[in-house]
Every structure is written in structure tokens, then in C-alpha cells.
Protein backbone atom coordinates (compact mmCIF):
# COMPACT_ATOMS: atom_id res chain seq x y z
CA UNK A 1 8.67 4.45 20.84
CA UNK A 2 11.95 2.61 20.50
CA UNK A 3 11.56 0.14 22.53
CA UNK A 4 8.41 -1.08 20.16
CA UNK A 5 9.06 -3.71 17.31
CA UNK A 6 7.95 -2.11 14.32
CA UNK A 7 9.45 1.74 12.90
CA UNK A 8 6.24 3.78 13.82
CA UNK A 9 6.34 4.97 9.77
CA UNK A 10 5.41 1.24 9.42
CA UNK A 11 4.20 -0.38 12.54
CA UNK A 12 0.30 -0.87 11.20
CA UNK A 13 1.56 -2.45 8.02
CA UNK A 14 3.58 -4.73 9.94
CA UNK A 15 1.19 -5.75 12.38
CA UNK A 16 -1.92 -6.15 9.72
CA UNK A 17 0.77 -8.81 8.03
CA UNK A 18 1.32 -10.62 11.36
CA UNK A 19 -2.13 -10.85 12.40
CA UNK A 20 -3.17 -11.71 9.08
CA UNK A 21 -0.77 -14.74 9.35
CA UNK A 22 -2.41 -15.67 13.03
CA UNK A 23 -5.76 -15.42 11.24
CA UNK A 24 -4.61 -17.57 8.40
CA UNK A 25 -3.50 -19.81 10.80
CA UNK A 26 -6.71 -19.82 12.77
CA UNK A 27 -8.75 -20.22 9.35
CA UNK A 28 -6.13 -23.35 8.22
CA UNK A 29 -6.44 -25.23 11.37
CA UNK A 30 -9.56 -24.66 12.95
CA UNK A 31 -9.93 -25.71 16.59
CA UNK A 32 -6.37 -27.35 16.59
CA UNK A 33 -4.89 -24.13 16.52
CA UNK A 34 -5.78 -23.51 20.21
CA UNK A 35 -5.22 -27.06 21.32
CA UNK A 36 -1.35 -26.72 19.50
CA UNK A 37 -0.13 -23.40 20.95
CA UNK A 38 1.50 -24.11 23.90
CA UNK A 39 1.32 -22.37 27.47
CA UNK A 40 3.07 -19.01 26.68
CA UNK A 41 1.99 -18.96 23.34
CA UNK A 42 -1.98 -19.44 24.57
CA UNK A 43 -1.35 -16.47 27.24
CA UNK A 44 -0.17 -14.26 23.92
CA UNK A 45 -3.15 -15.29 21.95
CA UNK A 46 -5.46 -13.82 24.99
CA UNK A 47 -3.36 -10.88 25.30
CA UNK A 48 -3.89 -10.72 21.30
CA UNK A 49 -7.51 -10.97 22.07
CA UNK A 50 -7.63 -8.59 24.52
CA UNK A 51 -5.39 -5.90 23.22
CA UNK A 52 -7.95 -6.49 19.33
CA UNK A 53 -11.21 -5.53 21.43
CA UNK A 54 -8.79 -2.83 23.47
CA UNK A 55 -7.99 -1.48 19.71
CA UNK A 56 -11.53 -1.42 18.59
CA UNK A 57 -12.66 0.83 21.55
CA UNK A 58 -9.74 2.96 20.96
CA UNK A 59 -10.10 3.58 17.24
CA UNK A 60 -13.88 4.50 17.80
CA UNK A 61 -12.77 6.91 20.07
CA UNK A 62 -10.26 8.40 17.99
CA UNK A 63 -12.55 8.67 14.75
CA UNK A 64 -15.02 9.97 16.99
CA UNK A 65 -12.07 12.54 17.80
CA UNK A 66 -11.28 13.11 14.41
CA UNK A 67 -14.47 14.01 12.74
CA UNK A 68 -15.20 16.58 15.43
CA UNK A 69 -11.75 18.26 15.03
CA UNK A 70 -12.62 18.50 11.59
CA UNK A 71 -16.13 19.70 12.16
CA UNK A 72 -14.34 22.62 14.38
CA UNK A 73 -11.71 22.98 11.95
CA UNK A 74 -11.98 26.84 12.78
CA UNK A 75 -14.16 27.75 9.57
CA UNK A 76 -17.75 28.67 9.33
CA UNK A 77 -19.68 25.60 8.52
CA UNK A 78 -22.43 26.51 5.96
CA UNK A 79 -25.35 27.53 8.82
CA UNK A 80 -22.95 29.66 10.39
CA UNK A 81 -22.43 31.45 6.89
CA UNK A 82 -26.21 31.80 6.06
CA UNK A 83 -27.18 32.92 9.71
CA UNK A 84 -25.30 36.25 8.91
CA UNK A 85 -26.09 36.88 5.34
CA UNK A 86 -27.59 39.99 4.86
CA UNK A 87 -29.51 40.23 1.88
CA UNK A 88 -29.82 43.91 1.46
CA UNK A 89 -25.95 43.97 1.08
């Protein structure tokens, strides 16, 4: 990770900040903001595009990931505690 800009104790801070100033940017000026970036800065923007729709399939997935680790956390969930219960104990 140390080639990356941002620390990684930081990097999704950082990076809501600078997007947040692209959107700002995009809100502010309106169509203008394409027609103003020039032809490196355009080929960022779609790699910014891309990468934000690459991001929101990868943070599903990762949720997704997340909830069932936690549903298998190792411990009974309640079913599994009432499907052995013995009443006559």
C-alpha cells in the first residue's frame, strides 16, 4: 500500500473530501465542467467514473460478505438453540 496517496488509516476520509470537491465542482458549473477539463484531465474523470460504479459493485459484495460472516459468527443463532431444547430437562 505505499505506493497509494492516502495513509490507509485515512485513505476513505481523504478521498470522500476530494470527490466531494469534484462533485462540488460538477454541481457549480454544470455542463462547463466537462467542456473545461482538458484531455488528461477528461480521461481521469472517466477513470473516476469507472472506478465509482467499480466501487459500488465491490462494496455490495463486501457487505454481502460481511453480514454472512457475522451470521456464521460460530454461535448458535436462536433456531439452532430452540431445535435442541429439551423441555423435560
Amino acid at each position: 500500500m505505499s505506493s497509494y496517496p492516502n495513509m490507509s488509516y485515512c485513505m476513505c476520509e481523504n478521498t470522500l473530501s476530494a470527490l466531494g470537491q469534484v462533485m462540488e465542482a460538477m454541481r457549480e458549473e454544470g455542463p462547463m465542467f466537462l467542456r473545461e477539463l482538458n484531455r488528461d484531465e477528461k480521461r481521469a474523470y472517466q477513470e473516476l467514473f469507472n472506478m465509482c460504479e467499480s466501487f459500488l459493485t465491490a462494496a455490495e459484495e463486501l457487505e454481502t460478505m460481511a453480514e454472512e460472516e457475522e451470521y456464521h459468527d460460530g454461535q448458535p443463532d436462536e433456531s439452532q438453540e430452540w431445535e435442541s431444547f429439551d423441555p423435560d430437562c
